[in-house]
PDB file of N, CA and C in Angstrom:
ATOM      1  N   UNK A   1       0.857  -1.175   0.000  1.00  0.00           N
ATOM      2  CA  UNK A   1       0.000   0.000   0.000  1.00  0.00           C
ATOM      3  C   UNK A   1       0.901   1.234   0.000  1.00  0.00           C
ATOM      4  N   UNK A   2       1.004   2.145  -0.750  1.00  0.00           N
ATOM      5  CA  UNK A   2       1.670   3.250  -1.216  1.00  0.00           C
ATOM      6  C   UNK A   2       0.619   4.465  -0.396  1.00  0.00           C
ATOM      7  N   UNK A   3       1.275   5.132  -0.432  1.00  0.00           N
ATOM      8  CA  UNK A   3       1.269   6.745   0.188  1.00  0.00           C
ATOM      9  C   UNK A   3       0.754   7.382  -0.317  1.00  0.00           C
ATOM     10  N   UNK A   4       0.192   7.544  -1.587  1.00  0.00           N
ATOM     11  CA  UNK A   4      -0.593   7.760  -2.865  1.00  0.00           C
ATOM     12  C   UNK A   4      -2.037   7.298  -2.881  1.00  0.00           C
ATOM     13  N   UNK A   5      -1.986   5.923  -2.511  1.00  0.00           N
ATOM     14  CA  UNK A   5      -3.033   5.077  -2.607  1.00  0.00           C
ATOM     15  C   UNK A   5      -4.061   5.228  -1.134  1.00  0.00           C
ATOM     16  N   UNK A   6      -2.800   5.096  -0.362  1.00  0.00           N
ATOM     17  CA  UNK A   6      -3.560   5.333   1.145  1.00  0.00           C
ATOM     18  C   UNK A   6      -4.240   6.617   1.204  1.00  0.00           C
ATOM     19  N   UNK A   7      -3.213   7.657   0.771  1.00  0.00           N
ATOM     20  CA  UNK A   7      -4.151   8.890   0.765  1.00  0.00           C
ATOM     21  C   UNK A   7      -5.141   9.304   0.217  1.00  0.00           C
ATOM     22  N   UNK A   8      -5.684   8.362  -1.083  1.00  0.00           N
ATOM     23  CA  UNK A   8      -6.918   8.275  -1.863  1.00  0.00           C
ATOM     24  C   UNK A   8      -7.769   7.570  -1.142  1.00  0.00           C
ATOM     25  N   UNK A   9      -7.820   6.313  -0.834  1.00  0.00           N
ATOM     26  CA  UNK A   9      -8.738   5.900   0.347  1.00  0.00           C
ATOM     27  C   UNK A   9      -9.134   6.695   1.627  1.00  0.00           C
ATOM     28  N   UNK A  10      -8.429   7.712   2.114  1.00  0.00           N
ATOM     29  CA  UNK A  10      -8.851   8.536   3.453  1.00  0.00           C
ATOM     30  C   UNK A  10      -9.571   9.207   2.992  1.00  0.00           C
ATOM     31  N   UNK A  11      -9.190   9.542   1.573  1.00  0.00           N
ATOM     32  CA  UNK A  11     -10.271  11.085   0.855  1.00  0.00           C
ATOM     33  C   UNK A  11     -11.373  10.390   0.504  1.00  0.00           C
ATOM     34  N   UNK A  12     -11.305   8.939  -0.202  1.00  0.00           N
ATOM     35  CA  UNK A  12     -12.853   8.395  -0.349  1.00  0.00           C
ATOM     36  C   UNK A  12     -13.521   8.012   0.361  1.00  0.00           C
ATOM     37  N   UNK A  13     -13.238   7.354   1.590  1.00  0.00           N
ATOM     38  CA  UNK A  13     -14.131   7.530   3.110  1.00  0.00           C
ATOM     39  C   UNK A  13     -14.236   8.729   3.239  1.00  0.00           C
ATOM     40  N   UNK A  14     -13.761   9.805   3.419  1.00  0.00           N
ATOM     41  CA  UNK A  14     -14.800  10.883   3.804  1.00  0.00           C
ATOM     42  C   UNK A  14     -15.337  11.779   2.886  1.00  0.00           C
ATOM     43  N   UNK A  15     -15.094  11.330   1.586  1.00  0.00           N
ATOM     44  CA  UNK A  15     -16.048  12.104   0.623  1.00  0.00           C
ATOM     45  C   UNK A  15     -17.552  10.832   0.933  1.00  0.00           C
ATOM     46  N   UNK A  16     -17.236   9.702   0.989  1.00  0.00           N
ATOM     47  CA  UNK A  16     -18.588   8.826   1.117  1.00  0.00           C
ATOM     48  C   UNK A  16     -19.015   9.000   2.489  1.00  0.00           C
ATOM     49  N   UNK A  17     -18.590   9.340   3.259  1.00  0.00           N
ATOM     50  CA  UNK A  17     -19.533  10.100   4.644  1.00  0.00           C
ATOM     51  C   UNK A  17     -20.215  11.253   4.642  1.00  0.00           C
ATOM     52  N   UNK A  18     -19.602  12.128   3.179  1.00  0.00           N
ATOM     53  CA  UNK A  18     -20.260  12.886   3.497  1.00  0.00           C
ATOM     54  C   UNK A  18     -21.553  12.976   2.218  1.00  0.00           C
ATOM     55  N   UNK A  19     -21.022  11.646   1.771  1.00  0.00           N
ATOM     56  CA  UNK A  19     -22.494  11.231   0.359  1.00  0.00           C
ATOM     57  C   UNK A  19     -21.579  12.269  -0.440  1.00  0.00           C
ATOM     58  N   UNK A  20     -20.741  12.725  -0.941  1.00  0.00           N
ATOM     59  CA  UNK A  20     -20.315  13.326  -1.971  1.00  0.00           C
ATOM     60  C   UNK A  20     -20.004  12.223  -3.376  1.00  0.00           C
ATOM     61  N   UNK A  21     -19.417  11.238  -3.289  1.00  0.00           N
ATOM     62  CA  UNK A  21     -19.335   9.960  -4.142  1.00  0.00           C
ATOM     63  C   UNK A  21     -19.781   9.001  -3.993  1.00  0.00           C
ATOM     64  N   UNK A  22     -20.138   8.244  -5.105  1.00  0.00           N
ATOM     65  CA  UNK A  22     -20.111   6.482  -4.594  1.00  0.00           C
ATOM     66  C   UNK A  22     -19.605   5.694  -4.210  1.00  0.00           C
ATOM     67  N   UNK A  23     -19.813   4.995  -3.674  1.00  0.00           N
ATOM     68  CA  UNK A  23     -17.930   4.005  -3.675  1.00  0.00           C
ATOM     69  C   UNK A  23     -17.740   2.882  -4.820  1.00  0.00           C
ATOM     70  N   UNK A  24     -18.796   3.031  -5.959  1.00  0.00           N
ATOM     71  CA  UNK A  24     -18.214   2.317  -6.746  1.00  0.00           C
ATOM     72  C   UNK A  24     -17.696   3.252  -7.908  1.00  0.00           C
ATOM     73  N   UNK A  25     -17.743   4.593  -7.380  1.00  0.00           N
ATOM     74  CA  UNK A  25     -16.918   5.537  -8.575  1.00  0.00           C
ATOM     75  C   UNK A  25     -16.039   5.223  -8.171  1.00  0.00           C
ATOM     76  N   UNK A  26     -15.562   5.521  -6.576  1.00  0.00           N
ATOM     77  CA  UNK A  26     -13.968   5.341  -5.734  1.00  0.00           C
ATOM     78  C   UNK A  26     -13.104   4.342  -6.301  1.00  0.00           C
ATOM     79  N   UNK A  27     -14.083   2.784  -6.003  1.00  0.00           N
ATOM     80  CA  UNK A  27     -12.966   1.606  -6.814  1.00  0.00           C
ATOM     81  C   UNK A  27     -12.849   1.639  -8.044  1.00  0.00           C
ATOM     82  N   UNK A  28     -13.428   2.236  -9.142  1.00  0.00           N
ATOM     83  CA  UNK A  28     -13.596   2.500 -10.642  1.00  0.00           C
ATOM     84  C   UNK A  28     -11.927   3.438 -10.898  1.00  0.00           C
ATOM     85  N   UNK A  29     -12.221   4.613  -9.653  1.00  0.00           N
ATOM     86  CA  UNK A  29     -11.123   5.533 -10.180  1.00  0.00           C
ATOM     87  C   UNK A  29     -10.071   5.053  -9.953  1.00  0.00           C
ATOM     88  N   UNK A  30      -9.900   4.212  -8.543  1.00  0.00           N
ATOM     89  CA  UNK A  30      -8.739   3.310  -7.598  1.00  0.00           C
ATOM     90  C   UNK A  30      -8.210   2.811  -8.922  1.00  0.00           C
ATOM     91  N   UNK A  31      -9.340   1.581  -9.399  1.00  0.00           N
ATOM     92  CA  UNK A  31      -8.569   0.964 -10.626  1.00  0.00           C
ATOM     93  C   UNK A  31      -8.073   1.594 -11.743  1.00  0.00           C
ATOM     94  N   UNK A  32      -8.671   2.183 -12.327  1.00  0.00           N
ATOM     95  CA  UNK A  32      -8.211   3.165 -13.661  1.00  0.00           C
ATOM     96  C   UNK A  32      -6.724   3.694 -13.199  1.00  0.00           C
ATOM     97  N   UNK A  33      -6.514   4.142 -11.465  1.00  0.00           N
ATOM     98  CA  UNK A  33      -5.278   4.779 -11.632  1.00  0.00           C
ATOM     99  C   UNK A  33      -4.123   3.565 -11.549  1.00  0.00           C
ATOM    100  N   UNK A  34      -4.632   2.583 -10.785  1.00  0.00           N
ATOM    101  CA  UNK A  34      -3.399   1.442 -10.703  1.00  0.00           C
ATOM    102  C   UNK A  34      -3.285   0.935 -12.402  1.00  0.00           C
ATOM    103  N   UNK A  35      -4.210   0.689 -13.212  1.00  0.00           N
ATOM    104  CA  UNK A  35      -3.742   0.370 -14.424  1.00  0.00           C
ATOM    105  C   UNK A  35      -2.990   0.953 -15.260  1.00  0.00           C
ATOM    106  N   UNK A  36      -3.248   2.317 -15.453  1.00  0.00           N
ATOM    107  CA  UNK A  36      -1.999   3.310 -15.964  1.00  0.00           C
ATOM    108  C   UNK A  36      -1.069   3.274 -15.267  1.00  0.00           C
ATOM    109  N   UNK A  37      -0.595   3.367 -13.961  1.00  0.00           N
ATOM    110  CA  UNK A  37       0.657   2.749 -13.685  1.00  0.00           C
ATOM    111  C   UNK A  37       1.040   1.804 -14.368  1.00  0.00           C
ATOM    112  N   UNK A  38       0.530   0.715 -14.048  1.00  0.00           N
ATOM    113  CA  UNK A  38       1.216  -0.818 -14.308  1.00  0.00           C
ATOM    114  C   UNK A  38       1.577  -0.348 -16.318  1.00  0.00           C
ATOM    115  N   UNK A  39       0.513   0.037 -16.753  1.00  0.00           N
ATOM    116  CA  UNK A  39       0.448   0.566 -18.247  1.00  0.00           C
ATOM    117  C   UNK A  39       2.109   1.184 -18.630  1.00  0.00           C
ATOM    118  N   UNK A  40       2.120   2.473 -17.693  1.00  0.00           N
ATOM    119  CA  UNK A  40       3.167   3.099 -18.149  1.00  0.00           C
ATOM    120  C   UNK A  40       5.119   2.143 -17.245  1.00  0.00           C
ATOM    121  N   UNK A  41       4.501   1.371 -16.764  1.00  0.00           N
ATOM    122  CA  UNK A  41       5.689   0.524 -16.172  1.00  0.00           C
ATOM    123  C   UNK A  41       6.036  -0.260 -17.348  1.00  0.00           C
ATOM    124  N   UNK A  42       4.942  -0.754 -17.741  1.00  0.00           N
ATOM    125  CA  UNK A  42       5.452  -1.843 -19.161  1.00  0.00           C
ATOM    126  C   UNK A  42       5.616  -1.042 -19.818  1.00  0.00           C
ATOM    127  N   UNK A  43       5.103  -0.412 -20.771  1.00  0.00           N
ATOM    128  CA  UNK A  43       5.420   0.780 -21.586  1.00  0.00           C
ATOM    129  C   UNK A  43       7.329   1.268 -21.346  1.00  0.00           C
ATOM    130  N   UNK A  44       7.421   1.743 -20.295  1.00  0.00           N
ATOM    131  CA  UNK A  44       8.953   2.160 -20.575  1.00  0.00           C
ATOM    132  C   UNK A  44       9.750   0.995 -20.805  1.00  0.00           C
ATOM    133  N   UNK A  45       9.372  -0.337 -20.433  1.00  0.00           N
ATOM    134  CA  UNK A  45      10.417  -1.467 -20.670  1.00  0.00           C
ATOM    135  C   UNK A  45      10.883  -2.037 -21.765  1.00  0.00           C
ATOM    136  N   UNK A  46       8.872  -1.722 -22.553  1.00  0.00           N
ATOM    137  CA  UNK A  46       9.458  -1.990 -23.985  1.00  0.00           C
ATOM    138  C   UNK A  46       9.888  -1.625 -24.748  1.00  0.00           C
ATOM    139  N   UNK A  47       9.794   0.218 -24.560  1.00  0.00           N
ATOM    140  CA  UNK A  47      10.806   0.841 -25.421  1.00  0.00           C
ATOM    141  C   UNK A  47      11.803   0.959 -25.402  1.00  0.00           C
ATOM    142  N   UNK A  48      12.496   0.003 -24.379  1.00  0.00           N
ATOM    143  CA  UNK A  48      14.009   0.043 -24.097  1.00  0.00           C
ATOM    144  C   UNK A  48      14.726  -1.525 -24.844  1.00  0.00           C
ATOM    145  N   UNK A  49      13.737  -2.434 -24.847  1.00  0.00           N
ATOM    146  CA  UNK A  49      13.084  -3.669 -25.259  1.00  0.00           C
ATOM    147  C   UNK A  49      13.991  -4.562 -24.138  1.00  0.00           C
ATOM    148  N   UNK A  50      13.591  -4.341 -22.762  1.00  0.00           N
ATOM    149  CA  UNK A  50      14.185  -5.100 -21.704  1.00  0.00           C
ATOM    150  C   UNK A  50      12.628  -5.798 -21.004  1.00  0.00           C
ATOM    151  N   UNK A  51      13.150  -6.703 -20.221  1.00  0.00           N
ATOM    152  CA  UNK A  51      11.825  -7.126 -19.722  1.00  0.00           C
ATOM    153  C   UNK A  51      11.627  -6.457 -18.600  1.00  0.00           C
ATOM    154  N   UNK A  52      10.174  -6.152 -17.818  1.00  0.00           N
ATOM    155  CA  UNK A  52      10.737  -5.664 -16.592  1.00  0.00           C
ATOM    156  C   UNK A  52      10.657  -6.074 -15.353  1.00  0.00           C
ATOM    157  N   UNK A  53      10.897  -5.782 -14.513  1.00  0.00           N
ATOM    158  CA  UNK A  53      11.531  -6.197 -13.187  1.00  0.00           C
ATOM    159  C   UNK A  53      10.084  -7.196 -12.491  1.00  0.00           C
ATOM    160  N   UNK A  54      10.320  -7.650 -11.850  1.00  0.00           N
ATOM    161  CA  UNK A  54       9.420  -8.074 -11.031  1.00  0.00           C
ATOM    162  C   UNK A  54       8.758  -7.002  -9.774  1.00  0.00           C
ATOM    163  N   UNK A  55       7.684  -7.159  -9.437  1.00  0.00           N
ATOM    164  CA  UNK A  55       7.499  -6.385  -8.222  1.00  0.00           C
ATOM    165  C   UNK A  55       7.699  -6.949  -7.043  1.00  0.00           C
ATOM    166  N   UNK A  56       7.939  -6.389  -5.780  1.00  0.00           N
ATOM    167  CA  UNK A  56       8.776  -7.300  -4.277  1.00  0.00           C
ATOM    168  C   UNK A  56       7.735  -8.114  -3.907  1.00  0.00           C
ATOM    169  N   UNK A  57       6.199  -7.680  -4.348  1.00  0.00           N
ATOM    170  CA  UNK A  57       5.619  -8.856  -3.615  1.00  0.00           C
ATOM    171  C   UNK A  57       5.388 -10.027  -4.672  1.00  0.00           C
ATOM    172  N   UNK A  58       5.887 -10.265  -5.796  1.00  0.00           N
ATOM    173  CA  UNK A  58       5.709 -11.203  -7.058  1.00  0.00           C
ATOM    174  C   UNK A  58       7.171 -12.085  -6.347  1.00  0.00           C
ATOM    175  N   UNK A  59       8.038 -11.298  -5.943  1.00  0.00           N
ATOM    176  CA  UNK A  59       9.577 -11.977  -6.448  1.00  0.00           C
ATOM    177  C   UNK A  59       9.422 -13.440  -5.015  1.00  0.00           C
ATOM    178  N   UNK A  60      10.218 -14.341  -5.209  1.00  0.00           N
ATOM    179  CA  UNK A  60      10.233 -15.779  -4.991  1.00  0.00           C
ATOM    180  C   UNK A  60      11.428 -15.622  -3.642  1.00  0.00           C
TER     181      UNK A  60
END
């Protein structure tokens, strides 16, 4: 859990306390932003044409 992420979850509990969002916009946006990450992670690897790294909680 990133510092980024955590701080989006504190803001979507209390935007949904205060009924300002849904919470299925919240996990909609949650996801949309983790996929462009992961998007632009592959993206730089292949234009380098390296594979890329594993993440710490994937690695063995």
């Amino acid at each position: 859990l990133t510092t980024p992420r955590l701080r989006q979850l504190i803001a979507g509990a209390i935007e949904e306390h205060l009924n300002v969002n849904d919470p299925s916009v919240e996990s909609r946006r949650s996801t949309r932003w983790l996929q462009r990450n992961e998007i632009a992670r592959f993206y730089y690897h292949r234009s380098r044409k390296v594979m890329p790294r594993l993440k710490n909680k994937l690695r063995l």
